[in-house]
Protein backbone atom coordinates (compact mmCIF):
# COMPACT_ATOMS: atom_id res chain seq x y z
CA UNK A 1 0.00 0.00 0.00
CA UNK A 2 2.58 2.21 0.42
CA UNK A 3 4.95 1.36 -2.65
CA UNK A 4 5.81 3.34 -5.02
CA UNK A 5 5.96 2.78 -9.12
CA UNK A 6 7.43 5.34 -11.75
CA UNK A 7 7.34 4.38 -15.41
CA UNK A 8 10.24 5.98 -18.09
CA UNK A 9 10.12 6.26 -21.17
CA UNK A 10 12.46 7.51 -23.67
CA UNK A 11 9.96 9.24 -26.01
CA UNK A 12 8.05 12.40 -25.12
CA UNK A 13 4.69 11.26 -26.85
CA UNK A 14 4.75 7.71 -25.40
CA UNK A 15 5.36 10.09 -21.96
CA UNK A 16 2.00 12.39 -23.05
CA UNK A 17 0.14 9.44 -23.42
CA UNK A 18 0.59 7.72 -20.52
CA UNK A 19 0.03 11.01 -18.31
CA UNK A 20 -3.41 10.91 -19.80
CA UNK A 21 -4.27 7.66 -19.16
CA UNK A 22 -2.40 7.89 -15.63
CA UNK A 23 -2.24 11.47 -14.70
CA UNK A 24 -1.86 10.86 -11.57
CA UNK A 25 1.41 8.15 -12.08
CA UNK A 26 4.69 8.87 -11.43
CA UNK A 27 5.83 9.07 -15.35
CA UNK A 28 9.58 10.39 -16.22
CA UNK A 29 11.22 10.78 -20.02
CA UNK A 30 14.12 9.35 -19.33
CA UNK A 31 17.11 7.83 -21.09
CA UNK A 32 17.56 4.20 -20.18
CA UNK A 33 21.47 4.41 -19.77
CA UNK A 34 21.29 7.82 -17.82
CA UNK A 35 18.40 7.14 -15.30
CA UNK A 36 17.64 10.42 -13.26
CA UNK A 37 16.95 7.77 -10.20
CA UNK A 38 18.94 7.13 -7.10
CA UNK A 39 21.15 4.11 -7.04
CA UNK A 40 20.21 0.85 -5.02
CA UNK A 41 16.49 2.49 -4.51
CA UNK A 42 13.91 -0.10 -5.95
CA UNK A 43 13.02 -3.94 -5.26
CA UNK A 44 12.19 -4.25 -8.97
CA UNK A 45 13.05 -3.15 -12.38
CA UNK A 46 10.40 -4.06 -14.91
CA UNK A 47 11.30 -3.53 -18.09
CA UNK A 48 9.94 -5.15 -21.56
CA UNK A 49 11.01 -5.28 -25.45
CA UNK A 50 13.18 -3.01 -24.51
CA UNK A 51 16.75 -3.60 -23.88
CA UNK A 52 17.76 -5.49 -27.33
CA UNK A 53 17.04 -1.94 -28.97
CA UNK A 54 20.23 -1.03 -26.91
CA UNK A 55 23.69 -1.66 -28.80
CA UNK A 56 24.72 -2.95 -25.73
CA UNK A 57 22.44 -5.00 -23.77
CA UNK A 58 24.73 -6.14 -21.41
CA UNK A 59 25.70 -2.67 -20.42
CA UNK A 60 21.83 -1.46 -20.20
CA UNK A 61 21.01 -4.10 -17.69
CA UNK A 62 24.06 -3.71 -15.98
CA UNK A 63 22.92 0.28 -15.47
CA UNK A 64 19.26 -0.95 -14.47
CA UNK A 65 20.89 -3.40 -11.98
CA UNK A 66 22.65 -0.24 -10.21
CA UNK A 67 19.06 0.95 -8.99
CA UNK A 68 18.11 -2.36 -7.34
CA UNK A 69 18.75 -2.42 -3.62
CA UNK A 70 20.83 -5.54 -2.51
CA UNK A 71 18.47 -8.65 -3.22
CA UNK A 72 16.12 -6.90 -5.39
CA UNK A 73 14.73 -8.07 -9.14
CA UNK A 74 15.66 -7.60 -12.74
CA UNK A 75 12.71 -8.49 -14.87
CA UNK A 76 13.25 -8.76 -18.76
CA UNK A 77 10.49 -9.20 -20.69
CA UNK A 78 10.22 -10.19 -24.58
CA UNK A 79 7.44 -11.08 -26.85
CA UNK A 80 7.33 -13.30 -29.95
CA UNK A 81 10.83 -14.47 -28.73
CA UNK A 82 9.84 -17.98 -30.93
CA UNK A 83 8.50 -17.30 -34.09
CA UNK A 84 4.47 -16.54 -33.95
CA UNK A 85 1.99 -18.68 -36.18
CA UNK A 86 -0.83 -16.16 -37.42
CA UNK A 87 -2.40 -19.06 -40.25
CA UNK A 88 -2.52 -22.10 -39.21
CA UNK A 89 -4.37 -22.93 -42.35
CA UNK A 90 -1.57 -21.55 -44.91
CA UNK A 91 1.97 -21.99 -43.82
CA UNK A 92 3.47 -21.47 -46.82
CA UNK A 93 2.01 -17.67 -46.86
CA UNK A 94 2.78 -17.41 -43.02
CA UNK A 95 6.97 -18.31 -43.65
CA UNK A 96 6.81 -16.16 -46.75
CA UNK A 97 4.85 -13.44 -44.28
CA UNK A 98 7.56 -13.76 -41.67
CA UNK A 99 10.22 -13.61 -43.95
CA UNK A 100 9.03 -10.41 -45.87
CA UNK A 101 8.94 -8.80 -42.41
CA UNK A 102 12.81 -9.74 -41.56
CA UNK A 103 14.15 -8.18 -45.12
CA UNK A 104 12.16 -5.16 -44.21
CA UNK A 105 13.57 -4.47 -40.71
CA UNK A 106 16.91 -5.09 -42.37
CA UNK A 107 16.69 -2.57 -44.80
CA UNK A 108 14.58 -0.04 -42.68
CA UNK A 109 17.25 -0.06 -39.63
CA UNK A 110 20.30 -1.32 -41.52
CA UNK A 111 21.14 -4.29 -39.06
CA UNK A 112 21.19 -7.91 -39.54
CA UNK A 113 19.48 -11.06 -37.93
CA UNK A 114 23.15 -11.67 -36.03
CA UNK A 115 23.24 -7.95 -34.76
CA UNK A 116 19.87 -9.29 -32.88
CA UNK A 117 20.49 -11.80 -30.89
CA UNK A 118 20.12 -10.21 -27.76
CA UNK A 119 16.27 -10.75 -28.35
CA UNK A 120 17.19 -14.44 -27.58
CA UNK A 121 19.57 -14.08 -25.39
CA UNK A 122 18.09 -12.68 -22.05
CA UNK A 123 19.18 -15.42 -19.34
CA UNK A 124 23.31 -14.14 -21.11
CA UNK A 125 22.19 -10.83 -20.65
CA UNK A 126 21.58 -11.28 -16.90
CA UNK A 127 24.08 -13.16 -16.14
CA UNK A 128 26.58 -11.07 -17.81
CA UNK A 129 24.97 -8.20 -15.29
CA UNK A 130 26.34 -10.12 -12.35
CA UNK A 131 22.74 -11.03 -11.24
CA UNK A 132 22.39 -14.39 -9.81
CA UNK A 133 19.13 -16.95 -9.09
CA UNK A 134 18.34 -16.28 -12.78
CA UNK A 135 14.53 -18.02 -13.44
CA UNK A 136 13.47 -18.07 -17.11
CA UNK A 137 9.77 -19.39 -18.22
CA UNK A 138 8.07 -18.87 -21.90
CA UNK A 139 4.22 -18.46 -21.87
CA UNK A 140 2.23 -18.77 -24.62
CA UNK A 141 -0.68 -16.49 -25.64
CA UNK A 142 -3.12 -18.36 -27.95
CA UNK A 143 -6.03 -16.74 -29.09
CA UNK A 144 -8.43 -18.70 -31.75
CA UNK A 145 -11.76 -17.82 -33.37
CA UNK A 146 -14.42 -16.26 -32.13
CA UNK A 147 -11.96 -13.34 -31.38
CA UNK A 148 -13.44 -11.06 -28.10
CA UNK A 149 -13.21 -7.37 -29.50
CA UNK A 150 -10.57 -6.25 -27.68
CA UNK A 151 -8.18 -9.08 -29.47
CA UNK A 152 -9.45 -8.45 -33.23
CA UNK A 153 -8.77 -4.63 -32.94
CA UNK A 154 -5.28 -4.86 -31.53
CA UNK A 155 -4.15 -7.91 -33.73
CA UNK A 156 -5.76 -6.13 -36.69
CA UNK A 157 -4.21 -2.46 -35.39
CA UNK A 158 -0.70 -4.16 -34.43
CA UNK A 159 -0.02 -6.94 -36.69
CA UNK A 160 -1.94 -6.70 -39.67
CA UNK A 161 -2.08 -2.78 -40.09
CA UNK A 162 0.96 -1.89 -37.86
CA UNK A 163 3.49 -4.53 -39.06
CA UNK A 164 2.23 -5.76 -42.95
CA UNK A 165 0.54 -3.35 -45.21
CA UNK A 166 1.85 -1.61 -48.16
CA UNK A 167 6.07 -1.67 -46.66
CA UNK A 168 5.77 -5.97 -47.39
CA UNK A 169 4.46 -5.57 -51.26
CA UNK A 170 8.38 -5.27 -52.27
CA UNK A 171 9.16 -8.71 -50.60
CA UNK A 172 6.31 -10.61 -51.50
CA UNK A 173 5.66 -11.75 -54.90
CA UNK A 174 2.18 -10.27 -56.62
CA UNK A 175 0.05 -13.50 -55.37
CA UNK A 176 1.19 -13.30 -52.08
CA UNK A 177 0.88 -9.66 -51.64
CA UNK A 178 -2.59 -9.83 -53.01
CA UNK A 179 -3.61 -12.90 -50.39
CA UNK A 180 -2.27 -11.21 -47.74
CA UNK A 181 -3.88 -7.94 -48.25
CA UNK A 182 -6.98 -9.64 -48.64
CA UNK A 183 -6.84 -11.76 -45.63
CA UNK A 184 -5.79 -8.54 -43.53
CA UNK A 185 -8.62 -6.72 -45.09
CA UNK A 186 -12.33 -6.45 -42.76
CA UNK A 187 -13.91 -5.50 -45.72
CA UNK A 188 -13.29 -8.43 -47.50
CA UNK A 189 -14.83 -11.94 -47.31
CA UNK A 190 -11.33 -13.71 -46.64
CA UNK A 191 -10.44 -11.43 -43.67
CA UNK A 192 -8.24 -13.95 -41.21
CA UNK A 193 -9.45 -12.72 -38.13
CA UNK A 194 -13.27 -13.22 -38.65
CA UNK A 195 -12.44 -16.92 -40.03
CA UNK A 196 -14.20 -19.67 -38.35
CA UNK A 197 -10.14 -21.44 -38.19
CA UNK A 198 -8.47 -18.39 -37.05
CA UNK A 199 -5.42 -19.31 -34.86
CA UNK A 200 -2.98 -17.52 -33.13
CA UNK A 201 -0.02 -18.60 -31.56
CA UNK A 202 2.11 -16.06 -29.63
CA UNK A 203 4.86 -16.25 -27.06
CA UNK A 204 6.49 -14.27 -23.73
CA UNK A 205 9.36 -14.77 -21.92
CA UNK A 206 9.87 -13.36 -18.62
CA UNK A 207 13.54 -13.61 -16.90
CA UNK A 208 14.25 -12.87 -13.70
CA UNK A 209 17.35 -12.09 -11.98
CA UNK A 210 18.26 -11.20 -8.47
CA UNK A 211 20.87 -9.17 -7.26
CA UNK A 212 23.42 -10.46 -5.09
CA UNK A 213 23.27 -9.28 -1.27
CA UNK A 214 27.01 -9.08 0.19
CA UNK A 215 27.38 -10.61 3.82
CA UNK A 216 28.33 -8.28 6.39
């Protein structure tokens, strides 16, 4: 009852948002590597699909470890760490879907599959922080048809909108460009997420780490 919880965020909009969903949350835009926090003054550190964005990973958790008290919590978070499955129906389309996404982040950011592997690597990435009592577990998010509201409008905002659209028609051949847009598409009679088979497979790891108290 009497904790307290302060959220940071790097970007000033993400910041604006929150305030107005929260306004009356302890919100801070904040650089992750220069925290305006005091050292060794929280029991937890929550932070998720966040620190492979860093180029060093290591060195960002290492920084987030320094404002953990002595046997306090490090709590990584990352989504979709194994691939997702979006049709089970079509496979085929689904790899080719997948695949189309990868070139694009590769040409969009200018970094390669290799210079991500910190997105798999979270239990290294604690470790290498000096935190010890490291606990890892994957859960999986399945959603399948009749969608509740809530889940059609954010898969259909987030995936289909956010991440496909007209950015994939360079690294999809005509066909599969075409099936996709249809299938993404509420207007049209193919749309995936109002099909009778619609299946959705997504996954979350969570890993913990503890930081070491010294004996007296």
């Amino acid at each position: 009852p009497h904790g307290l919880a302060i959220g940071v965020d790097l970007a000033s909009a993400h910041v604006r948002a929150a305030r107005e969903m929260l306004p009356q949350a302890a919100l801070l835009q904040a650089d992750l590597m220069r925290p305006s926090l005091a050292k060794e003054s929280f029991d937890l550190v929550w932070s998720v699909n966040t620190i492979h964005h860093l180029h060093d990973p290591g060195d960002g958790a290492r920084t987030l470890a320094t404002l953990l008290r002595p046997g306090g919590r490090l709590a990584l978070g990352q989504s979709s760490l194994l691939p997702d499955m979006y049709f089970a129906w079509d496979a085929r389309l689904e790899r080719a879907t997948n695949e189309a996404v990868r070139a694009y982040y590769r040409d969009r950011y200018r970094i390669t599959e290799e210079e991500l592997t910190s997105l798999r690597c979270l239990l290294g990435v604690l470790r290498e922080a000096g935190l010890t009592g490291i606990q890892v577990r994957t859960f999986l998010i399945e959603r399948v048809a009749p969608l509740e509201p809530g889940a059609e409008a954010w898969l259909l905002e987030a995936v289909f909108r956010g991440t496909w659209g007209e950015r994939l028609r360079p690294y999809l051949s005509p066909d599969d460009y075409q099936q996709l847009s249809q299938l993404a598409d509420p207007g049209h009679a193919s749309y995936a997420l109002r099909r009778a088979d619609f299946h959705f497979l997504q996954t979350f790891t969570l890993a913990v780490g503890t930081k070491h108290v010294s004996m007296p």
